[in-house]
C-alpha atoms as a PDB file:
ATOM      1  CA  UNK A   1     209.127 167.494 220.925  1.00  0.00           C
ATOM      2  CA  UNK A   2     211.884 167.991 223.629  1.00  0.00           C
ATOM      3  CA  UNK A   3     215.684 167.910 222.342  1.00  0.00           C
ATOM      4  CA  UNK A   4     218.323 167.208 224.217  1.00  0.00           C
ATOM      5  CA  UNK A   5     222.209 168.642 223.938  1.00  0.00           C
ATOM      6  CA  UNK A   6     223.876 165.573 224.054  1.00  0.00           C
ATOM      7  CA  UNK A   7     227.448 165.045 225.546  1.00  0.00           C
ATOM      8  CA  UNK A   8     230.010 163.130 225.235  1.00  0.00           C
ATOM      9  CA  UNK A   9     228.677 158.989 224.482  1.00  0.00           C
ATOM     10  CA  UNK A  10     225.209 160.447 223.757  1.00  0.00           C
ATOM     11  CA  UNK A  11     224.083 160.967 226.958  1.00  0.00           C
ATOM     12  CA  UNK A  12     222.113 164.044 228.485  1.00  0.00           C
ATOM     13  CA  UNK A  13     223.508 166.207 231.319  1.00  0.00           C
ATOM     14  CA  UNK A  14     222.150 163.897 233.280  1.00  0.00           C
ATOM     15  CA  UNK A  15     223.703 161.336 232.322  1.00  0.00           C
ATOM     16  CA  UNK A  16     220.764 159.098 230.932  1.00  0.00           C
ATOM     17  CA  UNK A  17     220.946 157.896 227.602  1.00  0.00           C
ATOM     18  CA  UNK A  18     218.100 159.328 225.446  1.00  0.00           C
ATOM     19  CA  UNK A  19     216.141 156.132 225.074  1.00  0.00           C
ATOM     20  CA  UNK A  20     216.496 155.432 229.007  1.00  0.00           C
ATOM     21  CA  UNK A  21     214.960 158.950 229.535  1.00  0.00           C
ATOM     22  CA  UNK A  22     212.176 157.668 227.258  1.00  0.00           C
ATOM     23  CA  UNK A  23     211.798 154.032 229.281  1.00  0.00           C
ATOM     24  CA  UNK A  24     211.730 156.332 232.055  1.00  0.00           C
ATOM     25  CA  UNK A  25     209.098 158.565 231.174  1.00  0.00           C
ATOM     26  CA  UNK A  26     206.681 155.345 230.652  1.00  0.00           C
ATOM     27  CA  UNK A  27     207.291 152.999 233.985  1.00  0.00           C
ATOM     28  CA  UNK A  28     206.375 157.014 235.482  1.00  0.00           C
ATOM     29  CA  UNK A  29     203.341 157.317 233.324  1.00  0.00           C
ATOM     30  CA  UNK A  30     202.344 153.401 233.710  1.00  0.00           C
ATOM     31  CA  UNK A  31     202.576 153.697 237.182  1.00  0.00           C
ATOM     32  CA  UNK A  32     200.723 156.789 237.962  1.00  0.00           C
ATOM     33  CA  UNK A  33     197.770 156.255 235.787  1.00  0.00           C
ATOM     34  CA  UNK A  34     197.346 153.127 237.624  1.00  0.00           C
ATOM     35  CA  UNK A  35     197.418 154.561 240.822  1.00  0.00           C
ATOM     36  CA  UNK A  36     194.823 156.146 239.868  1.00  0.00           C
ATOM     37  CA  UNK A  37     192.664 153.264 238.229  1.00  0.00           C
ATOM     38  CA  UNK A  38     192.967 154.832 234.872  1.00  0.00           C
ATOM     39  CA  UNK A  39     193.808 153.407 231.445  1.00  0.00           C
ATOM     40  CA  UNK A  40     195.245 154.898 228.551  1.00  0.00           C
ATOM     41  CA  UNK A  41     191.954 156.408 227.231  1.00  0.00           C
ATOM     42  CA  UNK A  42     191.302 157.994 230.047  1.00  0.00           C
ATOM     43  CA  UNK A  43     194.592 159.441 231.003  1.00  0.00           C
ATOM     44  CA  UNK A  44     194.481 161.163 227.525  1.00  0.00           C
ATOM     45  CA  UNK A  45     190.725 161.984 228.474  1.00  0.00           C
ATOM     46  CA  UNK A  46     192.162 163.694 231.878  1.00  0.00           C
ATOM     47  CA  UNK A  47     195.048 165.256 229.704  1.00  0.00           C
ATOM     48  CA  UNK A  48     193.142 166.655 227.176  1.00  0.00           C
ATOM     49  CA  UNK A  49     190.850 168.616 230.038  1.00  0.00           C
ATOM     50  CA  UNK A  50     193.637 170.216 231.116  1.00  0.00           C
ATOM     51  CA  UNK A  51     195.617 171.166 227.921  1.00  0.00           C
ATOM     52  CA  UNK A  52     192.983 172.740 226.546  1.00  0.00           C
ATOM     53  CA  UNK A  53     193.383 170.703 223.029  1.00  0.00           C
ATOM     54  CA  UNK A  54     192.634 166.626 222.409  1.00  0.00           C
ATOM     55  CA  UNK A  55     195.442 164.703 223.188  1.00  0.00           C
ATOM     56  CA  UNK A  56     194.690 161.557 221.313  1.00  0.00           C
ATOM     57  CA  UNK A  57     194.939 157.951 223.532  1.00  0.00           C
ATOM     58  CA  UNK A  58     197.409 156.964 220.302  1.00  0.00           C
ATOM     59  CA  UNK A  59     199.897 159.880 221.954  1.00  0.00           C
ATOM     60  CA  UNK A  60     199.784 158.472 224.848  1.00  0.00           C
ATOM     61  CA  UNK A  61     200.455 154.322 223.835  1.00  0.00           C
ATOM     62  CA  UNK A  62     203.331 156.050 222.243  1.00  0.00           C
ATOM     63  CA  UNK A  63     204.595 157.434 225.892  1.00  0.00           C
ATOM     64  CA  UNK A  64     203.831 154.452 227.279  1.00  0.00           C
ATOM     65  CA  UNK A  65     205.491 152.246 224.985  1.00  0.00           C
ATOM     66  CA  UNK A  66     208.648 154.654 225.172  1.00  0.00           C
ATOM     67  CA  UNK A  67     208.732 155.226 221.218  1.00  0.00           C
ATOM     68  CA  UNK A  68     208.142 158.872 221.567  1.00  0.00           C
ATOM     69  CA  UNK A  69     208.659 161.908 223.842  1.00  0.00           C
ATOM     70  CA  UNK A  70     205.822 163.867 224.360  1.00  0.00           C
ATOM     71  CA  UNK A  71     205.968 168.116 223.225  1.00  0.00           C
ATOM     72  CA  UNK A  72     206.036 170.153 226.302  1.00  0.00           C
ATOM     73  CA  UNK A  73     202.132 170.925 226.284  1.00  0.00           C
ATOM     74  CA  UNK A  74     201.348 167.423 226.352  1.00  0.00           C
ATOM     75  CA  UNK A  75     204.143 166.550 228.887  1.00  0.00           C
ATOM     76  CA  UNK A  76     202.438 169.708 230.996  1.00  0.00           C
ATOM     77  CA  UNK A  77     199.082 168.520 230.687  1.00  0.00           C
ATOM     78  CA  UNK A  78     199.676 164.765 232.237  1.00  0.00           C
ATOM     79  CA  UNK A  79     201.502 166.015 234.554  1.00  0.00           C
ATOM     80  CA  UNK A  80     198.338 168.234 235.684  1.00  0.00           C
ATOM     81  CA  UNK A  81     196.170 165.203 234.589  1.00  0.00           C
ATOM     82  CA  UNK A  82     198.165 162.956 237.298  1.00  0.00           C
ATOM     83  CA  UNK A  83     198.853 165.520 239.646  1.00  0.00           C
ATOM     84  CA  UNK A  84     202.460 165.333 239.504  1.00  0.00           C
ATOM     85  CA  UNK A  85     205.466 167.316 238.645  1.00  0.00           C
ATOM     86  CA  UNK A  86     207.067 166.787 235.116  1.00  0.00           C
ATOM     87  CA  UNK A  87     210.115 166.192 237.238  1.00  0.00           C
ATOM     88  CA  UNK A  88     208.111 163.230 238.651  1.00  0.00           C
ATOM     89  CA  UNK A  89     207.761 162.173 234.840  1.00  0.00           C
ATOM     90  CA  UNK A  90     210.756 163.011 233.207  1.00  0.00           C
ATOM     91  CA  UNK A  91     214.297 162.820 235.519  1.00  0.00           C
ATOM     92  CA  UNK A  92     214.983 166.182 235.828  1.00  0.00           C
ATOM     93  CA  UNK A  93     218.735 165.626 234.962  1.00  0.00           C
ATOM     94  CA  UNK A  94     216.897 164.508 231.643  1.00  0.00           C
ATOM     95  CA  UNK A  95     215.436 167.289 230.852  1.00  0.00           C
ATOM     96  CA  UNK A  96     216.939 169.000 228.000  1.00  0.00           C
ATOM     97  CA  UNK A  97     220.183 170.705 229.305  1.00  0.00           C
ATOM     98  CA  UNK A  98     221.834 174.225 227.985  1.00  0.00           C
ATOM     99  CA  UNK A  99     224.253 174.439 225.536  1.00  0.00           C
ATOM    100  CA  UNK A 100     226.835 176.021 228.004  1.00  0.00           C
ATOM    101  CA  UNK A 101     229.420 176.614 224.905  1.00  0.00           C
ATOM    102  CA  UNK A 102     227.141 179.043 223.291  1.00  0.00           C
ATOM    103  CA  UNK A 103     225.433 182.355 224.364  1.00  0.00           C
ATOM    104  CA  UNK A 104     222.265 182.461 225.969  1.00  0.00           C
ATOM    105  CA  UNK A 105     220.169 183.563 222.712  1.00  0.00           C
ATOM    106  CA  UNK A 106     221.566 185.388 219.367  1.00  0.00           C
ATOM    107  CA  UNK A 107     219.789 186.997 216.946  1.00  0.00           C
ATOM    108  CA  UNK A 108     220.629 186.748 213.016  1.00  0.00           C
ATOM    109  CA  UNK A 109     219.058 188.917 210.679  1.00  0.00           C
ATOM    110  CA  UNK A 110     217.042 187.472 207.617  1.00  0.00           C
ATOM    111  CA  UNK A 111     216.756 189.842 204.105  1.00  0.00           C
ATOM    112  CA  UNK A 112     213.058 190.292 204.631  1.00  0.00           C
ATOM    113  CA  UNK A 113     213.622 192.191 207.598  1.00  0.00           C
ATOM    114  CA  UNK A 114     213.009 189.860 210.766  1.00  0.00           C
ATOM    115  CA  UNK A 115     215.033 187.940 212.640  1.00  0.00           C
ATOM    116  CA  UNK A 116     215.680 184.455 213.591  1.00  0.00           C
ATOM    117  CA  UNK A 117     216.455 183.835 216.557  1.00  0.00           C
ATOM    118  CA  UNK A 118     218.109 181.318 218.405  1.00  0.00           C
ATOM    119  CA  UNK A 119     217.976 180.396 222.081  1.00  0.00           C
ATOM    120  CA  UNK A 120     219.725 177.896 224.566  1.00  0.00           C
ATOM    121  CA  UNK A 121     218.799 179.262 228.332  1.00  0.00           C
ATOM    122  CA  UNK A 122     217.564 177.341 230.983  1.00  0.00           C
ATOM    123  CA  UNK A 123     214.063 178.799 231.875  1.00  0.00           C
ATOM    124  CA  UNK A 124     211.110 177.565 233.512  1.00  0.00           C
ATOM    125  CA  UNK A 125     208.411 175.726 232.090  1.00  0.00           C
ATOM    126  CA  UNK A 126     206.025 178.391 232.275  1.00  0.00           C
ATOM    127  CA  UNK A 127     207.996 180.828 230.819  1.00  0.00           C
ATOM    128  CA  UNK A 128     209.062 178.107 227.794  1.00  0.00           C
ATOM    129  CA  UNK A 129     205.552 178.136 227.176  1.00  0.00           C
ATOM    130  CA  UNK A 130     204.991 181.797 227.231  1.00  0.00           C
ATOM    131  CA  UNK A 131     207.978 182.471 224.775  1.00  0.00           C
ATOM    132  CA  UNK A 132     206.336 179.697 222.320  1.00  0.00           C
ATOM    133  CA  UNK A 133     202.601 181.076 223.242  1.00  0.00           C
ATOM    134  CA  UNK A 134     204.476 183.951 221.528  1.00  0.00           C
ATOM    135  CA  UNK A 135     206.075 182.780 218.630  1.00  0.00           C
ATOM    136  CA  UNK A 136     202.942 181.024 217.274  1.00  0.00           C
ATOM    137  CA  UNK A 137     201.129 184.331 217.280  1.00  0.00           C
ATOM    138  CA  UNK A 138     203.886 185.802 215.337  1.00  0.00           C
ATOM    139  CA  UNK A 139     203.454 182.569 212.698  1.00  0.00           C
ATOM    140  CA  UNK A 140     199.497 183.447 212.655  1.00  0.00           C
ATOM    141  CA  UNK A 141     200.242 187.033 211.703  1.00  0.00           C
END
């Protein structure tokens, strides 16, 4: 799931309140599946080819109906699916902003000897998926 650093009122850097960013997200969806003649199933059918893993047409009546925000894979993958940018998706001034206040990432020790750590940078989506592509391998281990 995508977070957002809310400001002041609620709102993201962008200014968009969080459930606008979600309305948002489905008139994009809505309209370019139907550009493209394609229903729900099938968008999640076209999805699921390019993320590699099923994304279920139940996912996607959620994005449509603007109940919930899809994780970055699946936001990714119908992007791909609808050959689009996320940013044609999502507003980019929607997208989850950086925690200016704080430093870029810290590190905190745990007693077992590993570290948690904790990161607010702006990166690209590639890269945000790289650094995650990461951390699950570390879980698996």
């Amino acid at each position: 799931m995508l977070y957002y650093n809310l400001g002041p009122g609620g709102k993201t850097q962008g200014g968009m309140a969080p459930e606008a960013v979600l309305r948002a997200l489905a008139t994009n969806l809505q309209r370019r599946a139907i550009d493209k003649g394609w229903n729900q199933s099938e968008l999640a059918r076209q999805a699921s080819l390019h993320s590699g893993k099923r994304i279920g047409r139940d996912s996607i009546s959620n994005y449509y109906r603007g109940r919930n925000m899809p994780s970055p894979g699946h936001l990714k993958a119908m992007a791909a699916a609808l050959g689009c940018e996320i940013t044609d998706l999502v507003p980019s001034g929607a997208l989850p902003s950086v925690d200016r206040d704080r430093p870029p990432w810290r590190m905190e020790p745990t007693e077992n000897g590993r570290v948690n750590i904790h990161v607010s940078a702006a990166v690209e989506f590639d890269t945000a998926q790289k650094i995650l592509a990461l951390l699950r391998e570390e879980e698996e281990e």
